[in-house]
PDB file of N, CA and C in Angstrom:
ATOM      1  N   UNK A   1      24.044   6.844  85.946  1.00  0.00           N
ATOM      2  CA  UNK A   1      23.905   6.278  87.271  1.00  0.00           C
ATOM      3  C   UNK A   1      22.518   6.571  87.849  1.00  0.00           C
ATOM      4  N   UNK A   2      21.894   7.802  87.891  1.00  0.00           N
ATOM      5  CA  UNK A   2      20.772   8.344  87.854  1.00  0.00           C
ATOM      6  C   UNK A   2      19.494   7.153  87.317  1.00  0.00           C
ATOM      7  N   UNK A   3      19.631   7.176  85.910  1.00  0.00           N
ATOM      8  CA  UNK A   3      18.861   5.678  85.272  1.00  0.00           C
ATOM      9  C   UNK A   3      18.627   4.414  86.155  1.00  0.00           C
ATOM     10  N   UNK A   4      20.091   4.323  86.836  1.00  0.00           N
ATOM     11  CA  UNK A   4      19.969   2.696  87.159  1.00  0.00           C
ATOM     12  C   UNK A   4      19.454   2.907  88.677  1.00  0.00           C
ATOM     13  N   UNK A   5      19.124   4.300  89.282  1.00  0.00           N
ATOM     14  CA  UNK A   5      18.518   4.303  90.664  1.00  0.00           C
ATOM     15  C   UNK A   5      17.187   4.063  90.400  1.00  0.00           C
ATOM     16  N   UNK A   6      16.232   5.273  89.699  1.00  0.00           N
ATOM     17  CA  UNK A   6      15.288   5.735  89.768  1.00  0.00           C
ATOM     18  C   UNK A   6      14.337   5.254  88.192  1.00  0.00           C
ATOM     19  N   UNK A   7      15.452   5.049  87.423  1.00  0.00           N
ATOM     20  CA  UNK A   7      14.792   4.350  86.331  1.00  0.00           C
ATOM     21  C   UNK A   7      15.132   5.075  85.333  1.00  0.00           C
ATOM     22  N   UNK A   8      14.621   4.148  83.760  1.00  0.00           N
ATOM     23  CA  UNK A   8      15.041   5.303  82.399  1.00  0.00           C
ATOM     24  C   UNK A   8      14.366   6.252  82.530  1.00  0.00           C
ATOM     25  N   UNK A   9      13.023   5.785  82.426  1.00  0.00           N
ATOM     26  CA  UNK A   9      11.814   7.009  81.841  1.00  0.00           C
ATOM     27  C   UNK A   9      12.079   7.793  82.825  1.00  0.00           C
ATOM     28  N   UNK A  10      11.671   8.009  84.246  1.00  0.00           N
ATOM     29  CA  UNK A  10      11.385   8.996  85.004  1.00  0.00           C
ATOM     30  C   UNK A  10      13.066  10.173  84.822  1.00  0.00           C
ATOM     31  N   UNK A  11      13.930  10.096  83.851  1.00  0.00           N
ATOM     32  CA  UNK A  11      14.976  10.799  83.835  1.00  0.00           C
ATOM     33  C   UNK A  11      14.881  11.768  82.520  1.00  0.00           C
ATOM     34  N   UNK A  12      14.047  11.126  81.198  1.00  0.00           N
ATOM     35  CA  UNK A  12      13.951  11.796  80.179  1.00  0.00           C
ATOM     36  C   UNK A  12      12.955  12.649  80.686  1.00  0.00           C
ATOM     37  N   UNK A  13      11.612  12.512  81.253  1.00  0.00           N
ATOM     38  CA  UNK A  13      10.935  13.160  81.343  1.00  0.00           C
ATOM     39  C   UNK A  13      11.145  14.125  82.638  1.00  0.00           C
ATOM     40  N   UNK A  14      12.035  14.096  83.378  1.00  0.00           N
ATOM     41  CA  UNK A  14      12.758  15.075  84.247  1.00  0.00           C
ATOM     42  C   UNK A  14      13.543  16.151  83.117  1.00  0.00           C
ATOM     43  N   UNK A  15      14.340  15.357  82.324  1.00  0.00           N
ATOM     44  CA  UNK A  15      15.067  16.002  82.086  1.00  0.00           C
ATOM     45  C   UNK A  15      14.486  17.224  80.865  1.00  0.00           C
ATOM     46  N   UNK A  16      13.411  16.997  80.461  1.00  0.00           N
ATOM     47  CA  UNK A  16      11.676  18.267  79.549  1.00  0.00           C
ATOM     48  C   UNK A  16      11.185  18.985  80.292  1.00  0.00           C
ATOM     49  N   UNK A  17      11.156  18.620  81.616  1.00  0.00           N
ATOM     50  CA  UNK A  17      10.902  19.812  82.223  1.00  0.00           C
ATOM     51  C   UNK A  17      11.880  20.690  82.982  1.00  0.00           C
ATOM     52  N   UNK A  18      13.468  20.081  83.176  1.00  0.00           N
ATOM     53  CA  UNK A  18      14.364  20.821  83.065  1.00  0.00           C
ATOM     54  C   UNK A  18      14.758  21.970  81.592  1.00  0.00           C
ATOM     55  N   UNK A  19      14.238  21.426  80.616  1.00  0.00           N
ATOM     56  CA  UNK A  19      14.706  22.048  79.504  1.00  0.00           C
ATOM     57  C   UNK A  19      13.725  23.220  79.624  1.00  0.00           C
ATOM     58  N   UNK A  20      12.532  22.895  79.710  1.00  0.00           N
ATOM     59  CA  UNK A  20      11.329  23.740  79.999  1.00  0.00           C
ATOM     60  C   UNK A  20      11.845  24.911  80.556  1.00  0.00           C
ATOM     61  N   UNK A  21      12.012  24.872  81.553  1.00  0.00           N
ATOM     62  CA  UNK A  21      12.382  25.809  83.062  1.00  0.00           C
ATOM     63  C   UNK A  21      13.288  26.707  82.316  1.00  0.00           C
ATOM     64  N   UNK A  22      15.050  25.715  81.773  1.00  0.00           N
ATOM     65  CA  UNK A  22      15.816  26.522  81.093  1.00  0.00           C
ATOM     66  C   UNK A  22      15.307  27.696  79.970  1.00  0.00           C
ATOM     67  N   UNK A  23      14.770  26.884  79.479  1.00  0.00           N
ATOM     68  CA  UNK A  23      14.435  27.916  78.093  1.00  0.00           C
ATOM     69  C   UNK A  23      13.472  28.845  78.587  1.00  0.00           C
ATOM     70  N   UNK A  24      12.563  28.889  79.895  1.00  0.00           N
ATOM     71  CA  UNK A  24      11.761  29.959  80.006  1.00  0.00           C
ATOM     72  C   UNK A  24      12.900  30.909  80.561  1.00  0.00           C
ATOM     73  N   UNK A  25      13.287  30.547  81.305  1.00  0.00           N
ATOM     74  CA  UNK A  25      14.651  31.563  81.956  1.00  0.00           C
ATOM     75  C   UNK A  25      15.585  32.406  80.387  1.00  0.00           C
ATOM     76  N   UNK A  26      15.539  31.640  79.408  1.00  0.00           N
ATOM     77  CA  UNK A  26      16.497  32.121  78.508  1.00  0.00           C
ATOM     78  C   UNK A  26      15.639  34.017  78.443  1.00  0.00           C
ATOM     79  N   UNK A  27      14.153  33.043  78.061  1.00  0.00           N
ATOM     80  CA  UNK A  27      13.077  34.205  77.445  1.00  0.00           C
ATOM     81  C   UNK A  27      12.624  35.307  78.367  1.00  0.00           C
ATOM     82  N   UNK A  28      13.082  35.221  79.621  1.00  0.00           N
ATOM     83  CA  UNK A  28      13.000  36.338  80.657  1.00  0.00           C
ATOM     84  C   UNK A  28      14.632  36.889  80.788  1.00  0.00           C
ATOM     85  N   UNK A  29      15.495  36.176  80.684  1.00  0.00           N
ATOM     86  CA  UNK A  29      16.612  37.020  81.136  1.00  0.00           C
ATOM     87  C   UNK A  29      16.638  38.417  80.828  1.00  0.00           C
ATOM     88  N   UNK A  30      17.507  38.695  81.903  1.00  0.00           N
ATOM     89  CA  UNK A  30      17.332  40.605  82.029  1.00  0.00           C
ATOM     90  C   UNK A  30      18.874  40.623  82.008  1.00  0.00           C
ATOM     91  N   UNK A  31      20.245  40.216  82.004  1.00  0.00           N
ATOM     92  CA  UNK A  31      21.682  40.012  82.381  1.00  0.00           C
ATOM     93  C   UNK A  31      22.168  38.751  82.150  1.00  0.00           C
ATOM     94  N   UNK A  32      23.066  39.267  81.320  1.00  0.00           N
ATOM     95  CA  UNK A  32      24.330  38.517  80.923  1.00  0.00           C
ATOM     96  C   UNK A  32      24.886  37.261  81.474  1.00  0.00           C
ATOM     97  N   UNK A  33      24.676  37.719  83.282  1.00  0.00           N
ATOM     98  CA  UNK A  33      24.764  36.930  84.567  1.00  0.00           C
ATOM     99  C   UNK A  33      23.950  35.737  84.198  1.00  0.00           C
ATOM    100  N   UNK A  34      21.905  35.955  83.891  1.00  0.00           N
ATOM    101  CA  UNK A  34      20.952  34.725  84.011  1.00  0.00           C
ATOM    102  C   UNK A  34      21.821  34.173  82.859  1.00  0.00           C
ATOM    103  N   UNK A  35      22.051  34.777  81.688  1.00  0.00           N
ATOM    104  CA  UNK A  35      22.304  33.893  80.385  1.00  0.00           C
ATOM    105  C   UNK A  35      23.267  32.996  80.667  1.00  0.00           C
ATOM    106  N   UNK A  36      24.395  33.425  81.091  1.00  0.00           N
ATOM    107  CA  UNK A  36      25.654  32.673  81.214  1.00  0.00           C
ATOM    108  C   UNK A  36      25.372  31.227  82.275  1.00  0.00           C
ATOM    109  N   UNK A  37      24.721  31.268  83.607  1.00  0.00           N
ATOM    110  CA  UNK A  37      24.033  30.621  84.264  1.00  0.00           C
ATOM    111  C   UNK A  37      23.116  29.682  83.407  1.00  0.00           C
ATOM    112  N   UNK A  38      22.717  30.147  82.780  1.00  0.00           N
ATOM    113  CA  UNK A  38      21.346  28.807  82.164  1.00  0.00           C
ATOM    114  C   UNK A  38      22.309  28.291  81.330  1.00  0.00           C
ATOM    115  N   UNK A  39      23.551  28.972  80.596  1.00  0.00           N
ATOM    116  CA  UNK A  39      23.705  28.210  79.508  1.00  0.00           C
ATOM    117  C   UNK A  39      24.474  27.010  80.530  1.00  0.00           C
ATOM    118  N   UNK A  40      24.836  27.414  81.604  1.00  0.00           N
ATOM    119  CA  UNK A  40      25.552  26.069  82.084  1.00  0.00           C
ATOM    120  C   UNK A  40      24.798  25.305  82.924  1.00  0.00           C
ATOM    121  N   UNK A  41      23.415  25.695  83.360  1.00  0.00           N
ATOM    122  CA  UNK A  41      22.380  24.625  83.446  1.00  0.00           C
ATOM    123  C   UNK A  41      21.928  24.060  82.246  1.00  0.00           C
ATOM    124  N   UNK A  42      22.080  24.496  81.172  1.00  0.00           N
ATOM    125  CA  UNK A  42      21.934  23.776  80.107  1.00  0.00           C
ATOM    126  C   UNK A  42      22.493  22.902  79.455  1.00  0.00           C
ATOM    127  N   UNK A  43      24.016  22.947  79.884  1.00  0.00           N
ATOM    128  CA  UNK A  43      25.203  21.977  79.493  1.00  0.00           C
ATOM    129  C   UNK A  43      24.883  20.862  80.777  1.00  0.00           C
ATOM    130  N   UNK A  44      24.447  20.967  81.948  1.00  0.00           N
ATOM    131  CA  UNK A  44      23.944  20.183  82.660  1.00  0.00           C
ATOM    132  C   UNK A  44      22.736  19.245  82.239  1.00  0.00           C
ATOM    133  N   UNK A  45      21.690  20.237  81.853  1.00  0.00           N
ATOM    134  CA  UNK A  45      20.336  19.178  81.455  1.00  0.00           C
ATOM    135  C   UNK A  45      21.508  18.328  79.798  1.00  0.00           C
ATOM    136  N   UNK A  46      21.900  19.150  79.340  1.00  0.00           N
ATOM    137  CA  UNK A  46      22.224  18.556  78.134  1.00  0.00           C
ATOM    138  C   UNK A  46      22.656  16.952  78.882  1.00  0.00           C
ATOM    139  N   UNK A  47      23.914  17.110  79.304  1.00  0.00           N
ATOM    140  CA  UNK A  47      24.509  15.728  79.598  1.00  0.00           C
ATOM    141  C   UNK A  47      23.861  14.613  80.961  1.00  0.00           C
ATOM    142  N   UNK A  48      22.449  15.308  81.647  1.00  0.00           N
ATOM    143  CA  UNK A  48      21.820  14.921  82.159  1.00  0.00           C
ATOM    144  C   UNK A  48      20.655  13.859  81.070  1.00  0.00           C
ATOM    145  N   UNK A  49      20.239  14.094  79.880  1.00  0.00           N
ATOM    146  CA  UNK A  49      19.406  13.960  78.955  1.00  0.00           C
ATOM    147  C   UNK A  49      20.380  12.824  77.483  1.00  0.00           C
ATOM    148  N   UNK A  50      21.262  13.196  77.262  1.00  0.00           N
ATOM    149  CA  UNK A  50      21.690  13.000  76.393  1.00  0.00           C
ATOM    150  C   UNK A  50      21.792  11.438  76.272  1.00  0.00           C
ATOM    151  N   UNK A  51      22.894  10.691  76.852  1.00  0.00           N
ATOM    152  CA  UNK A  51      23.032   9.065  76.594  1.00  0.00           C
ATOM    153  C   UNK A  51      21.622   8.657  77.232  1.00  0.00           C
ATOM    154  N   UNK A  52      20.946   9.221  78.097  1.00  0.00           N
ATOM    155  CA  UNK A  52      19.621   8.271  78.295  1.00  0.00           C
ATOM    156  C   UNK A  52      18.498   8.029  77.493  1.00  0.00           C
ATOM    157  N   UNK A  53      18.352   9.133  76.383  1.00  0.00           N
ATOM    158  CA  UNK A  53      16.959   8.821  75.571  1.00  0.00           C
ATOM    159  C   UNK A  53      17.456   7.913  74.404  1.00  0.00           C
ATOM    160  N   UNK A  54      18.795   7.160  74.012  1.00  0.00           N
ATOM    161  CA  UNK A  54      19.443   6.438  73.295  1.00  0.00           C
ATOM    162  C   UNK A  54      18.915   4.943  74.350  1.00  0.00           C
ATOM    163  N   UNK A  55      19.121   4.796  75.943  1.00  0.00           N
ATOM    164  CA  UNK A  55      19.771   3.861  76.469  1.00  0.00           C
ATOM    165  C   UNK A  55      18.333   3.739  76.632  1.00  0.00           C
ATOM    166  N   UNK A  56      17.052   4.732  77.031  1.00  0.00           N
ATOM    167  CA  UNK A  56      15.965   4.010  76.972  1.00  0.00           C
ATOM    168  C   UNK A  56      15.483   3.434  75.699  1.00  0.00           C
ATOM    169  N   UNK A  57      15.734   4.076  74.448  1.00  0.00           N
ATOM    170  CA  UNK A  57      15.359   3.427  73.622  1.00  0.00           C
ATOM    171  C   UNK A  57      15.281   2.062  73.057  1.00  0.00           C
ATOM    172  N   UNK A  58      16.751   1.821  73.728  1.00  0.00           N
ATOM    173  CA  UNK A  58      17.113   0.463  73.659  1.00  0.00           C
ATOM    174  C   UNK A  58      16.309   0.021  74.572  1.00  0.00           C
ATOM    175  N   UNK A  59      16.070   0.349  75.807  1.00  0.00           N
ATOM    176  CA  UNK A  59      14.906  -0.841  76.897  1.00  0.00           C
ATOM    177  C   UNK A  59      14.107  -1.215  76.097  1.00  0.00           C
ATOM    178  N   UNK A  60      12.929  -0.355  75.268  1.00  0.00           N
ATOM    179  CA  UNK A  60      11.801  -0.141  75.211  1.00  0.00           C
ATOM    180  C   UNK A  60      11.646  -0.712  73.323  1.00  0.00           C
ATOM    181  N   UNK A  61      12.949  -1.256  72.802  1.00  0.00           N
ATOM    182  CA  UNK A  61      12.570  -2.105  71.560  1.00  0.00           C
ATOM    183  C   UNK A  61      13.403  -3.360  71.708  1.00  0.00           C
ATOM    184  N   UNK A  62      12.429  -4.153  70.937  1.00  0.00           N
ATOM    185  CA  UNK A  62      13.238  -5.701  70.903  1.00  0.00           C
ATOM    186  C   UNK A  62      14.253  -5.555  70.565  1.00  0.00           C
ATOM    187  N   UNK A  63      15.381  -6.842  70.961  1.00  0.00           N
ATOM    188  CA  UNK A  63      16.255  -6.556  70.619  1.00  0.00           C
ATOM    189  C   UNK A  63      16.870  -6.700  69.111  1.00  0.00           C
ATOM    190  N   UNK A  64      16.096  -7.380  68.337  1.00  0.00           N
ATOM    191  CA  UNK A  64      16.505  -7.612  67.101  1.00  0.00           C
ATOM    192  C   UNK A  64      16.315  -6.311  66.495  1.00  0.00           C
ATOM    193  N   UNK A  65      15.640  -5.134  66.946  1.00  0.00           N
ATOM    194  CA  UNK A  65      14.967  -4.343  66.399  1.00  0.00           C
ATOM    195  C   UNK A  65      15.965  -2.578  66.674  1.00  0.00           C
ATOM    196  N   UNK A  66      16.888  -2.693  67.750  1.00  0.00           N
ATOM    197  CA  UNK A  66      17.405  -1.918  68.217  1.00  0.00           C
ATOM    198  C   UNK A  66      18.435  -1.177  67.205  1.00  0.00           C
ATOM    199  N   UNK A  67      18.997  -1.336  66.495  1.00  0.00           N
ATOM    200  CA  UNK A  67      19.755  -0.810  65.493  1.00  0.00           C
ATOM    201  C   UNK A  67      18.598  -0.171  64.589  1.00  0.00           C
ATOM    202  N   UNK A  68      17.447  -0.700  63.744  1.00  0.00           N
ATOM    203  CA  UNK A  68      16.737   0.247  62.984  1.00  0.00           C
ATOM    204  C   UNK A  68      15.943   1.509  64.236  1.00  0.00           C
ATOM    205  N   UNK A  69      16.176   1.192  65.618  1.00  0.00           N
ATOM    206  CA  UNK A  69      15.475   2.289  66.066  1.00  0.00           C
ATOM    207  C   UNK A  69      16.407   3.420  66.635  1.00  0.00           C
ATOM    208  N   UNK A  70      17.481   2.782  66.663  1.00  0.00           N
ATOM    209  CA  UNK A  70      18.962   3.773  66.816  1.00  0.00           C
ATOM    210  C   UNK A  70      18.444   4.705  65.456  1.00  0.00           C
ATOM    211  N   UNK A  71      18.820   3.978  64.390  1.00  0.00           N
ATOM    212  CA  UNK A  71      18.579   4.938  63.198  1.00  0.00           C
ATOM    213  C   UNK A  71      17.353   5.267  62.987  1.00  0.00           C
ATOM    214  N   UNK A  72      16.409   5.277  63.078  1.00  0.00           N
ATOM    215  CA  UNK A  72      15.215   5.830  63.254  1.00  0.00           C
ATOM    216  C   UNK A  72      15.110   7.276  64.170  1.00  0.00           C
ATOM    217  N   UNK A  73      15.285   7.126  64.982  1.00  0.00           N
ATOM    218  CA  UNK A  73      15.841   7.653  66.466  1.00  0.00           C
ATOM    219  C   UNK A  73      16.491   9.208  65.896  1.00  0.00           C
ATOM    220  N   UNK A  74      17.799   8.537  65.756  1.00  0.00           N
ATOM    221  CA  UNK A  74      18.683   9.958  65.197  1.00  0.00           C
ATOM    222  C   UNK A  74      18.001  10.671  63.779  1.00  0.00           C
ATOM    223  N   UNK A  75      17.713   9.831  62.881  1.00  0.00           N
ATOM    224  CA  UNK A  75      16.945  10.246  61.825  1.00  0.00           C
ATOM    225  C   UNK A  75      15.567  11.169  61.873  1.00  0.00           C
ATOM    226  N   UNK A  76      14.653  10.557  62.953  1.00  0.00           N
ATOM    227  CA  UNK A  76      13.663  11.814  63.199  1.00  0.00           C
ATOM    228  C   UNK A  76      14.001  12.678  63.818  1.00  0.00           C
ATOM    229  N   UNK A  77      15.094  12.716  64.941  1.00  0.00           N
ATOM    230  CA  UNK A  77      15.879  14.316  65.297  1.00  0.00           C
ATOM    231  C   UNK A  77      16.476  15.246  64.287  1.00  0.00           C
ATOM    232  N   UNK A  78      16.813  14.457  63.313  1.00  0.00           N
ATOM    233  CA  UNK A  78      18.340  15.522  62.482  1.00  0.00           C
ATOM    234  C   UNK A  78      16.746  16.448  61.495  1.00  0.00           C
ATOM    235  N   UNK A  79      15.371  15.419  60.997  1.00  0.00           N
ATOM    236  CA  UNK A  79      15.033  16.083  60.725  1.00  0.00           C
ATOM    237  C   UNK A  79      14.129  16.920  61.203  1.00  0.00           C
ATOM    238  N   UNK A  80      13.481  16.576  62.670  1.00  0.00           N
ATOM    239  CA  UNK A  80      12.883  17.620  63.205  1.00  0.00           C
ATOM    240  C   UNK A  80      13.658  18.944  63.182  1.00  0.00           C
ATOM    241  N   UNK A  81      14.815  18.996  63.508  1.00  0.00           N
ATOM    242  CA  UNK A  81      15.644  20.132  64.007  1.00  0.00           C
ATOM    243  C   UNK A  81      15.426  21.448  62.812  1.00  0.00           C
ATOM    244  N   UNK A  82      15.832  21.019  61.619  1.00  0.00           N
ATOM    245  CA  UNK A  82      15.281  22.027  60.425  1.00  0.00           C
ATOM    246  C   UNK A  82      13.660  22.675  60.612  1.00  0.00           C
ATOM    247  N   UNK A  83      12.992  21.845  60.835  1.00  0.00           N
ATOM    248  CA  UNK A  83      11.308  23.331  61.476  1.00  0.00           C
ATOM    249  C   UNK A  83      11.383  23.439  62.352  1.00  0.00           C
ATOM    250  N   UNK A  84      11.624  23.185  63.343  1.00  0.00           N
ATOM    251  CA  UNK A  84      12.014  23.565  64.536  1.00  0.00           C
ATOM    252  C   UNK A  84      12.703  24.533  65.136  1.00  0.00           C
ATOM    253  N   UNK A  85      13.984  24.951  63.684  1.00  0.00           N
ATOM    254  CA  UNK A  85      14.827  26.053  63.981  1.00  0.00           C
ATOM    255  C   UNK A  85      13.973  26.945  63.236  1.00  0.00           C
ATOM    256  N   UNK A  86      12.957  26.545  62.137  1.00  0.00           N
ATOM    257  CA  UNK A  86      12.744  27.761  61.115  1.00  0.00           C
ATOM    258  C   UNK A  86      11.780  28.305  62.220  1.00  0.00           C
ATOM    259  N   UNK A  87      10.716  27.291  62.794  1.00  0.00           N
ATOM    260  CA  UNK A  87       9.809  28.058  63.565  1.00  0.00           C
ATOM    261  C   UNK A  87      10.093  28.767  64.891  1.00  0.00           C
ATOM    262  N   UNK A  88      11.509  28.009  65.310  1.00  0.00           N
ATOM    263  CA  UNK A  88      11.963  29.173  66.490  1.00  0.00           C
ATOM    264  C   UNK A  88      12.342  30.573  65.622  1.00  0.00           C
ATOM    265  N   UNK A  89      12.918  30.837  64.669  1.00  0.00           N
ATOM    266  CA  UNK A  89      13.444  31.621  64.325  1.00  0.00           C
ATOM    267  C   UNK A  89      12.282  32.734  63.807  1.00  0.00           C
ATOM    268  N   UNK A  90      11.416  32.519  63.175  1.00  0.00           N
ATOM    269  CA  UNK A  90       9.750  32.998  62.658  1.00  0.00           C
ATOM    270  C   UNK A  90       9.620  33.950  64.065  1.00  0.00           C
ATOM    271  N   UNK A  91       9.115  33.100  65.179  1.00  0.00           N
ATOM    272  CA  UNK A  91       9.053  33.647  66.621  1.00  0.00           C
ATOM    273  C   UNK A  91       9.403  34.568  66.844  1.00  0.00           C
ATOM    274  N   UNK A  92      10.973  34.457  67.100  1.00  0.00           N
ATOM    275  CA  UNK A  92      11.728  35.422  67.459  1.00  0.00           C
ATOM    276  C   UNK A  92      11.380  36.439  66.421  1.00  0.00           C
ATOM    277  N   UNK A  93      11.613  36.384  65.247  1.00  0.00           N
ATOM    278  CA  UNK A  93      11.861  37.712  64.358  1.00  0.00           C
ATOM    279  C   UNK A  93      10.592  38.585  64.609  1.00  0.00           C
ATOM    280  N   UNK A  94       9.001  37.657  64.783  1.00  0.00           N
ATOM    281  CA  UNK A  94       7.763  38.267  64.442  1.00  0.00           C
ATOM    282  C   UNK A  94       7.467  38.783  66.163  1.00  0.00           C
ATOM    283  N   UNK A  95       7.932  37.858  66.943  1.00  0.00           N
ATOM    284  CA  UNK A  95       7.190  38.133  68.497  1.00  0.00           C
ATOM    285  C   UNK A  95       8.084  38.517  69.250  1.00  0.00           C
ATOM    286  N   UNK A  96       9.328  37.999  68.952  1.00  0.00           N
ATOM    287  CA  UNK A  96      10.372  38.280  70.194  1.00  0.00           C
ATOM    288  C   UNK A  96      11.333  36.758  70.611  1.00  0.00           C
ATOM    289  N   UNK A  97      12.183  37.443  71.645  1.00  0.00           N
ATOM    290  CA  UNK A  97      12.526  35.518  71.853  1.00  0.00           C
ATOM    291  C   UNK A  97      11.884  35.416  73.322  1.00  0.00           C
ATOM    292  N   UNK A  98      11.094  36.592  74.045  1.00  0.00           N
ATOM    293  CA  UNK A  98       9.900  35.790  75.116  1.00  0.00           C
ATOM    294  C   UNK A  98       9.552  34.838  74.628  1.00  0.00           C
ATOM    295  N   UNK A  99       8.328  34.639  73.469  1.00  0.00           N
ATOM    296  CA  UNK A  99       7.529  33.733  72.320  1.00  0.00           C
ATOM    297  C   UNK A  99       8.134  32.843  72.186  1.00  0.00           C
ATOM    298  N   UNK A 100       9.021  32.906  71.388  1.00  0.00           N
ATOM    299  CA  UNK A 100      10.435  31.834  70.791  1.00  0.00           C
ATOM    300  C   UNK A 100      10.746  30.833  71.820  1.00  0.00           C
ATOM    301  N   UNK A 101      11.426  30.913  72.938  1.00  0.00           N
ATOM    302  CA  UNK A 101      11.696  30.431  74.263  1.00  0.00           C
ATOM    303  C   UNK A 101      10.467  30.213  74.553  1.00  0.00           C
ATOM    304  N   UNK A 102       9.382  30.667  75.187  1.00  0.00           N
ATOM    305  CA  UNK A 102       8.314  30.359  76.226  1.00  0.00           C
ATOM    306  C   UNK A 102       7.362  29.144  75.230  1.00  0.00           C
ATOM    307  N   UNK A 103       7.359  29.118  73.676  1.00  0.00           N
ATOM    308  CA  UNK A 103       7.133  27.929  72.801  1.00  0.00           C
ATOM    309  C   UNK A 103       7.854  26.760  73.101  1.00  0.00           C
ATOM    310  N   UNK A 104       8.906  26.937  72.904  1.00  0.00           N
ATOM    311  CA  UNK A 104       9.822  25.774  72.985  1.00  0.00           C
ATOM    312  C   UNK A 104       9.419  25.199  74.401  1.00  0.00           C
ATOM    313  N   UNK A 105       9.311  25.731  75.510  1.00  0.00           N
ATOM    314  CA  UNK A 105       9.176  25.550  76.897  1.00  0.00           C
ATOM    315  C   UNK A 105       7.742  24.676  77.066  1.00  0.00           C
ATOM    316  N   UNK A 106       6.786  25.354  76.131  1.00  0.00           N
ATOM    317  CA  UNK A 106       5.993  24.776  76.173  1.00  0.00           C
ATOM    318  C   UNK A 106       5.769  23.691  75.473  1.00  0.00           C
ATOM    319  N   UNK A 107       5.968  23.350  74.245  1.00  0.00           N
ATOM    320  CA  UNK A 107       6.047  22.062  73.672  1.00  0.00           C
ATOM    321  C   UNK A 107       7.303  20.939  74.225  1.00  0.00           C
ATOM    322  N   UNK A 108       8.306  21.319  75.363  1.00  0.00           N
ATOM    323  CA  UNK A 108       8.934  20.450  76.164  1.00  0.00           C
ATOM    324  C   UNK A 108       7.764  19.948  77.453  1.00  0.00           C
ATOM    325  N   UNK A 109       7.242  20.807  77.919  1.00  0.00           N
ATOM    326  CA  UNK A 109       6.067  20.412  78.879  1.00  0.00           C
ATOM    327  C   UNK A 109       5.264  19.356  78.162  1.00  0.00           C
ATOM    328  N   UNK A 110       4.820  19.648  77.082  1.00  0.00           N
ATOM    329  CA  UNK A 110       4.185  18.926  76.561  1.00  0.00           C
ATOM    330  C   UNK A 110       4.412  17.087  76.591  1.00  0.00           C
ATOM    331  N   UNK A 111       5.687  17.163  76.012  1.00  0.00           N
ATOM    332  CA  UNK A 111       6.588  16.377  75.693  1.00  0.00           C
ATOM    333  C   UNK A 111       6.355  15.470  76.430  1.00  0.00           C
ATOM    334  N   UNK A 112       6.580  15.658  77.794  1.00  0.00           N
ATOM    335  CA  UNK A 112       6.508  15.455  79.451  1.00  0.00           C
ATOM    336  C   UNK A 112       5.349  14.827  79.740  1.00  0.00           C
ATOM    337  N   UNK A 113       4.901  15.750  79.288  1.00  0.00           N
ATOM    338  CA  UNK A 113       3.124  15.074  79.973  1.00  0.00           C
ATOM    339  C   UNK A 113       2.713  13.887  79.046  1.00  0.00           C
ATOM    340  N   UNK A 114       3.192  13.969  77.403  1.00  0.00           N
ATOM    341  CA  UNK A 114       2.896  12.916  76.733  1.00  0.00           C
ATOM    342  C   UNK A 114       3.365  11.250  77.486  1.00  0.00           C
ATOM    343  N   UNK A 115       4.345  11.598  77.958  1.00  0.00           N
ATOM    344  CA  UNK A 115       5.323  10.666  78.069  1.00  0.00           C
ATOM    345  C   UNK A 115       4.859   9.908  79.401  1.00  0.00           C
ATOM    346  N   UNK A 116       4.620  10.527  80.142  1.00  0.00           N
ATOM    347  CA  UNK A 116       3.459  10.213  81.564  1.00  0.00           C
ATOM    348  C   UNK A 116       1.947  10.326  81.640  1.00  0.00           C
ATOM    349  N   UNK A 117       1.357  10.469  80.540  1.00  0.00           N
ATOM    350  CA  UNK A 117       0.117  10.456  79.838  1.00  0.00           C
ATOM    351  C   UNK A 117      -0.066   8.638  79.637  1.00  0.00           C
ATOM    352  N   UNK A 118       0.732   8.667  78.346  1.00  0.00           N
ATOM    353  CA  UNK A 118       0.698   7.176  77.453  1.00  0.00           C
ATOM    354  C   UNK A 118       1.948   6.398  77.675  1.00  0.00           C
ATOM    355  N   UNK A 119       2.462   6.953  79.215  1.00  0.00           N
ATOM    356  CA  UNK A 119       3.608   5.453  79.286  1.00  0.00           C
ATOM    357  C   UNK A 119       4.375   5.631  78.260  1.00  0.00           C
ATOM    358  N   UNK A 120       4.927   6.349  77.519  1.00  0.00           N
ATOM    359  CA  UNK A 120       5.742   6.009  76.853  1.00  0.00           C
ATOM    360  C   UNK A 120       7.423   6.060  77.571  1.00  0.00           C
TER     361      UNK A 120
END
């Protein structure tokens, strides 16, 4: 519903720097209390984020074209996720999960700015 006020894009890229925020909070928590809290701001950004970067995708390809970018789509996630976990995990073991978290946080910023950078 959010989408159809304010628009697709301006919701994915809300929703990177929500993740941002979360995950820096993960990498400072001091209590059980922040953790439990983010994880359910996180089940929030989750389902805040989730059907929209599918529903923009579809805006933003022809339509004959929308099924290879569905699968495209899920296909460059399933395999980003494998370095992504190895290099969160590297982090943590070598720096900590400050590092680990405050990375991730930062390559979601990133994300963000790409996305309002080059219009995408």
């Amino acid at each position: 519903m959010l989408s159809d006020r304010i628009g697709r894009r301006p919701v994915p890229i809300s929703g990177f720097v929500i993740f941002a925020l979360i995950y820096f909070g993960f990498g400072i928590a001091k209590s059980v209390m922040w953790i439990w809290m983010l994880f359910i701001l996180y089940g929030l950004y989750y389902a805040f984020t989730e059907g929209i970067q599918k529903a923009y995708i579809a805006d933003i390809v022809p339509e004959g074209q929308r099924g290879t970018a569905m699968g495209t789509y899920n296909a460059m996630t399933g395999i980003a996720a494998l370095p992504a976990s190895i290099l969160a995990g590297f982090l943590w073991q070598t720096f900590g999960p400050v590092v680990a978290f405050s990375t991730s946080s930062a390559i979601a910023i990133f994300a963000a700015l790409f996305m309002v950078i080059f219009r995408i």
